[in-house]
PDB file of N, CA and C in Angstrom:
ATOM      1  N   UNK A   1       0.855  -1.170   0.000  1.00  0.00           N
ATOM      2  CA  UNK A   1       0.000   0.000   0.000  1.00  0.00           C
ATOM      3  C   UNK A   1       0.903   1.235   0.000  1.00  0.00           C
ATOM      4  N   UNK A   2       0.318   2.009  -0.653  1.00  0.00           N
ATOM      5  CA  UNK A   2       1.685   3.234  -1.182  1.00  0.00           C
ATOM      6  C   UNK A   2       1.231   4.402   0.090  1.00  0.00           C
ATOM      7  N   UNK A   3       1.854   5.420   0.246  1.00  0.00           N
ATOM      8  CA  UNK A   3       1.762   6.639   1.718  1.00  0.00           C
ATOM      9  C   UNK A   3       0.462   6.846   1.091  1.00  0.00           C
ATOM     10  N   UNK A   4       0.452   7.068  -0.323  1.00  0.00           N
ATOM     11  CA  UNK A   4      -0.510   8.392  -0.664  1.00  0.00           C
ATOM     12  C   UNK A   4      -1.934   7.696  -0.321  1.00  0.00           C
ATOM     13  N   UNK A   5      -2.237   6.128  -0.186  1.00  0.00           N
ATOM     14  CA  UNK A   5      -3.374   4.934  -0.621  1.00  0.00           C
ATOM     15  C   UNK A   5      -3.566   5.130   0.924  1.00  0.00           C
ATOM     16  N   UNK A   6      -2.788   5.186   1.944  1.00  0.00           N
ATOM     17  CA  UNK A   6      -2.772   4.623   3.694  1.00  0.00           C
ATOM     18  C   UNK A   6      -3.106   5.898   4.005  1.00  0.00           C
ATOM     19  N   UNK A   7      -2.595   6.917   3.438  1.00  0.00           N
ATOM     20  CA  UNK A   7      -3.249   8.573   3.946  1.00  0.00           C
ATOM     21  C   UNK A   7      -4.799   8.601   3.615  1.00  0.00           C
ATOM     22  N   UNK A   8      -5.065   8.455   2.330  1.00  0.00           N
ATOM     23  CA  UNK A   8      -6.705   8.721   2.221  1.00  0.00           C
ATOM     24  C   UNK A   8      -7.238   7.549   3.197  1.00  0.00           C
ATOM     25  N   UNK A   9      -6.772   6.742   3.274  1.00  0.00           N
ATOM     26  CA  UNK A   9      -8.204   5.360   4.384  1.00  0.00           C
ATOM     27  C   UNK A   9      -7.720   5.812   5.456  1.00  0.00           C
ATOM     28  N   UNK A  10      -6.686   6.141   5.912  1.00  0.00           N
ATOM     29  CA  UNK A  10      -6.010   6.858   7.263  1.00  0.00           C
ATOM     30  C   UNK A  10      -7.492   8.496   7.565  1.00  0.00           C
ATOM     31  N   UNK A  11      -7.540   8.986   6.260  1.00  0.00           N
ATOM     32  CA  UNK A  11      -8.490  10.339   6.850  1.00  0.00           C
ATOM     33  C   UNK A  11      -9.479   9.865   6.495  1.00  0.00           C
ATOM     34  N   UNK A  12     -10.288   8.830   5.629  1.00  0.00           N
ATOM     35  CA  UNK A  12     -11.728   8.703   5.804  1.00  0.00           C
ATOM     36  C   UNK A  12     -12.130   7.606   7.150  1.00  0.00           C
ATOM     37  N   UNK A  13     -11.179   6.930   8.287  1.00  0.00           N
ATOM     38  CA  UNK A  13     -11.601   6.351   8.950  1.00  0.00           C
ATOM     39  C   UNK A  13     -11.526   7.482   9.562  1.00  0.00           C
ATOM     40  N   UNK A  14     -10.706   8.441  10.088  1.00  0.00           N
ATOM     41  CA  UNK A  14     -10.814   9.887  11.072  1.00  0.00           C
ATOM     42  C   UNK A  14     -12.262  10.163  10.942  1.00  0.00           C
ATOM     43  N   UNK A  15     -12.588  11.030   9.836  1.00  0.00           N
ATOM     44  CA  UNK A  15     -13.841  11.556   9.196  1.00  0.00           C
ATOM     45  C   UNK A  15     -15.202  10.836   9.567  1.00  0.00           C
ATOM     46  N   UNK A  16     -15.011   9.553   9.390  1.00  0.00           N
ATOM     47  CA  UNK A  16     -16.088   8.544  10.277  1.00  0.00           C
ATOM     48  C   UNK A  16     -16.331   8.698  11.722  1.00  0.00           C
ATOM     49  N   UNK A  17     -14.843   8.821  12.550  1.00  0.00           N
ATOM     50  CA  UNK A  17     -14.884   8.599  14.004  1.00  0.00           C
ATOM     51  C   UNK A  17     -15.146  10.295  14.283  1.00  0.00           C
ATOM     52  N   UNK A  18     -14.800  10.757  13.880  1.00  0.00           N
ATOM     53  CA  UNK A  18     -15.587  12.468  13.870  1.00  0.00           C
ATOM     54  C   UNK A  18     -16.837  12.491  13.986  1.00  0.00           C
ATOM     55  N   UNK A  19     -17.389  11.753  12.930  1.00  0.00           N
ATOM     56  CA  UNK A  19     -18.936  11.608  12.532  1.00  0.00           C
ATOM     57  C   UNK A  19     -19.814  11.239  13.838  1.00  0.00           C
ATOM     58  N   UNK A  20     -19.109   9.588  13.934  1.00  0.00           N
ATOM     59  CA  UNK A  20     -19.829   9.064  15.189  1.00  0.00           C
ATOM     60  C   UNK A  20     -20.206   9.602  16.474  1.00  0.00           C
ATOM     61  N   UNK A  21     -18.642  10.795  16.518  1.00  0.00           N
ATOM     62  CA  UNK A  21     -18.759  11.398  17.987  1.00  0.00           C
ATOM     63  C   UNK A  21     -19.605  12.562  17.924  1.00  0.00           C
ATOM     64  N   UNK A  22     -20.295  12.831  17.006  1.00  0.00           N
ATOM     65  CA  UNK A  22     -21.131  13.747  16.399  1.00  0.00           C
ATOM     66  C   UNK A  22     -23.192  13.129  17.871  1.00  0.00           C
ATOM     67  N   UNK A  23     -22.871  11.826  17.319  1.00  0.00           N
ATOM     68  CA  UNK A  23     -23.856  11.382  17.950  1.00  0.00           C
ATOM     69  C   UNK A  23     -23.969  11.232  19.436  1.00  0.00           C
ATOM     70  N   UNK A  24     -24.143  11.837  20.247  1.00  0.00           N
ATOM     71  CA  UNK A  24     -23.901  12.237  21.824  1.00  0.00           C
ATOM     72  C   UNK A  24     -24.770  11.076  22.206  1.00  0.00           C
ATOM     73  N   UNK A  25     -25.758  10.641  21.346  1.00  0.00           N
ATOM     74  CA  UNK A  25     -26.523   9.346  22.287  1.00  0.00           C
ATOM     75  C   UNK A  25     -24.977   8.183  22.413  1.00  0.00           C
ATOM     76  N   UNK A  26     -24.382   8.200  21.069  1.00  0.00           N
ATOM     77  CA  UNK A  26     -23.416   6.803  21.419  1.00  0.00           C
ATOM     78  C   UNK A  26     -22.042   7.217  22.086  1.00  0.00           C
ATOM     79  N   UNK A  27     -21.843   8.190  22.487  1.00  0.00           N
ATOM     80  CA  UNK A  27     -21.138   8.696  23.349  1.00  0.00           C
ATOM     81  C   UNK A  27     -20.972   8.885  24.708  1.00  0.00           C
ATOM     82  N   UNK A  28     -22.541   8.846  25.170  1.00  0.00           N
ATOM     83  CA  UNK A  28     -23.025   8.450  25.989  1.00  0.00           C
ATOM     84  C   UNK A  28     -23.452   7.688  27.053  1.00  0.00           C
ATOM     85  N   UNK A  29     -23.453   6.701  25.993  1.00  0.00           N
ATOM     86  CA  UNK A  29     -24.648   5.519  26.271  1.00  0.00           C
ATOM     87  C   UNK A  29     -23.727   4.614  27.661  1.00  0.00           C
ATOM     88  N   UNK A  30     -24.025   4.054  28.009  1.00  0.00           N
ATOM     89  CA  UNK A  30     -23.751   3.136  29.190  1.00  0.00           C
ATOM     90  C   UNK A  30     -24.637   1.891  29.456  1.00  0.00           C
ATOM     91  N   UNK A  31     -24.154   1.406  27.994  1.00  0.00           N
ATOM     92  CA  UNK A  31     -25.308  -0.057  28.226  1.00  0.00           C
ATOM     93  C   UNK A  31     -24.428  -1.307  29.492  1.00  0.00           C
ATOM     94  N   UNK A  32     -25.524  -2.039  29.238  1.00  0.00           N
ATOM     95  CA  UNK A  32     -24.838  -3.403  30.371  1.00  0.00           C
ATOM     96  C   UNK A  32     -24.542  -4.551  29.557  1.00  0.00           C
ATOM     97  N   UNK A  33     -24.728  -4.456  28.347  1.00  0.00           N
ATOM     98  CA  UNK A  33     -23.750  -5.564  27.288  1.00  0.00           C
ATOM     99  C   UNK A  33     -22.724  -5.103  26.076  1.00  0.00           C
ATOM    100  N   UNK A  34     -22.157  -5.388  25.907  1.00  0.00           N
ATOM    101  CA  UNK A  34     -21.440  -5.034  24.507  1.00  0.00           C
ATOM    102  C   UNK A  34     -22.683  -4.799  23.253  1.00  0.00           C
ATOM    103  N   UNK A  35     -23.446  -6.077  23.466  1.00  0.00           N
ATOM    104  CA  UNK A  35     -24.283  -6.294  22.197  1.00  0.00           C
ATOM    105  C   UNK A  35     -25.360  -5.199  21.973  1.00  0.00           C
ATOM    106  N   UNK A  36     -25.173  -4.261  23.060  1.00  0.00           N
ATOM    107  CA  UNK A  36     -26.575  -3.625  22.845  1.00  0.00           C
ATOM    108  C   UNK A  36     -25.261  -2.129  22.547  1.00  0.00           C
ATOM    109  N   UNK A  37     -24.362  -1.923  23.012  1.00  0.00           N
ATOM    110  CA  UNK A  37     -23.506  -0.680  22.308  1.00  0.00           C
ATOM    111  C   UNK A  37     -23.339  -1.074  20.832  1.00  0.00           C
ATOM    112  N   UNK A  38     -22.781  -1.934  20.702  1.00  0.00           N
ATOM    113  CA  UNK A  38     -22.606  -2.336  19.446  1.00  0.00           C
ATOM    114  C   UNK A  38     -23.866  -2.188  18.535  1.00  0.00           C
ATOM    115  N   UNK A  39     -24.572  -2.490  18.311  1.00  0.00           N
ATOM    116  CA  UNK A  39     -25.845  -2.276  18.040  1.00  0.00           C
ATOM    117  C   UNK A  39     -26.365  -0.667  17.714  1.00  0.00           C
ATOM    118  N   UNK A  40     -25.859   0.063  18.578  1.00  0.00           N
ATOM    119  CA  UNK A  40     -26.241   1.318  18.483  1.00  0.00           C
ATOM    120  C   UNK A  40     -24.651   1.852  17.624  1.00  0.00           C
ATOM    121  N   UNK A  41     -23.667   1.192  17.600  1.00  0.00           N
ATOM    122  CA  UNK A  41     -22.864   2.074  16.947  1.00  0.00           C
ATOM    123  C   UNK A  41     -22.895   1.707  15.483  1.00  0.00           C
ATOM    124  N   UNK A  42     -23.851   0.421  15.011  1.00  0.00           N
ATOM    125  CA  UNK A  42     -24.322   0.106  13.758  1.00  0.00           C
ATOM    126  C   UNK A  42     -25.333   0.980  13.291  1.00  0.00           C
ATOM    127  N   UNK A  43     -26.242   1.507  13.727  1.00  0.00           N
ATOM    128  CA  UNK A  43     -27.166   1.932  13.775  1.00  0.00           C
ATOM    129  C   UNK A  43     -26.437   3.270  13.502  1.00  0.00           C
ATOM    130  N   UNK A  44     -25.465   3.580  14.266  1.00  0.00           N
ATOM    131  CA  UNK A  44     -25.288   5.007  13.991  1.00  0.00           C
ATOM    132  C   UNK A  44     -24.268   5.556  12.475  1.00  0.00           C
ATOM    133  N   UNK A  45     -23.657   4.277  12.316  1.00  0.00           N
ATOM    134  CA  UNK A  45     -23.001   3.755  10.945  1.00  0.00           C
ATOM    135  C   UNK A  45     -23.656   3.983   9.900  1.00  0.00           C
ATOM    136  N   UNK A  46     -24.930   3.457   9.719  1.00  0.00           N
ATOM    137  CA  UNK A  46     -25.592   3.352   8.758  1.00  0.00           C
ATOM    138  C   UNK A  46     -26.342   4.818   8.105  1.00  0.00           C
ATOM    139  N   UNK A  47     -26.719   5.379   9.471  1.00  0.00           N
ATOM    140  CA  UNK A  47     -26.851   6.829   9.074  1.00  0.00           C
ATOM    141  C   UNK A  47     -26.237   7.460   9.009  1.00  0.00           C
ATOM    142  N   UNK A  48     -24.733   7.404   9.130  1.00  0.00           N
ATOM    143  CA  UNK A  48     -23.688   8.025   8.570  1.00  0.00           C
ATOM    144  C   UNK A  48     -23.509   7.625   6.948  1.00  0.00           C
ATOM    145  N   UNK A  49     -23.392   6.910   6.557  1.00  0.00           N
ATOM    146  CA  UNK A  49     -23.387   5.824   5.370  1.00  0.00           C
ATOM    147  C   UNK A  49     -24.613   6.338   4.274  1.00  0.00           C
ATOM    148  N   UNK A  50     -25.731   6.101   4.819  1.00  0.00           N
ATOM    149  CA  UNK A  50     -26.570   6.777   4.052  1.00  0.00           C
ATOM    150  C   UNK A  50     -27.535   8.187   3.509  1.00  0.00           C
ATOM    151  N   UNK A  51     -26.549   9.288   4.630  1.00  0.00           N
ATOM    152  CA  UNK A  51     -26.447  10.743   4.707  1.00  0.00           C
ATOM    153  C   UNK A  51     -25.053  10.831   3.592  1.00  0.00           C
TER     154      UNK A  51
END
């Protein structure tokens, strides 16, 4: 993978985790399983994804 190929997926995973922290519910949240955070950080994926 060349600098210039690892820089762009290097700033669109940033740009994502920007995004997510955008959402104060999943920032938030304080569930009592993994499966139910997880869940909400899919959820919050997808409307990132399809915005």
């Amino acid at each position: 993978m060349s600098t210039e190929t690892a820089s762009k997926a290097r700033h669109l995973i940033e740009n994502f985790f920007c995004k997510l922290k955008e959402y104060r519910a999943i920032a938030t949240r304080y569930d009592k399983t993994a499966r139910n955070f997880l869940a909400a950080i899919h959820l919050a994926a997808a409307i990132i994804w399809l915005n």
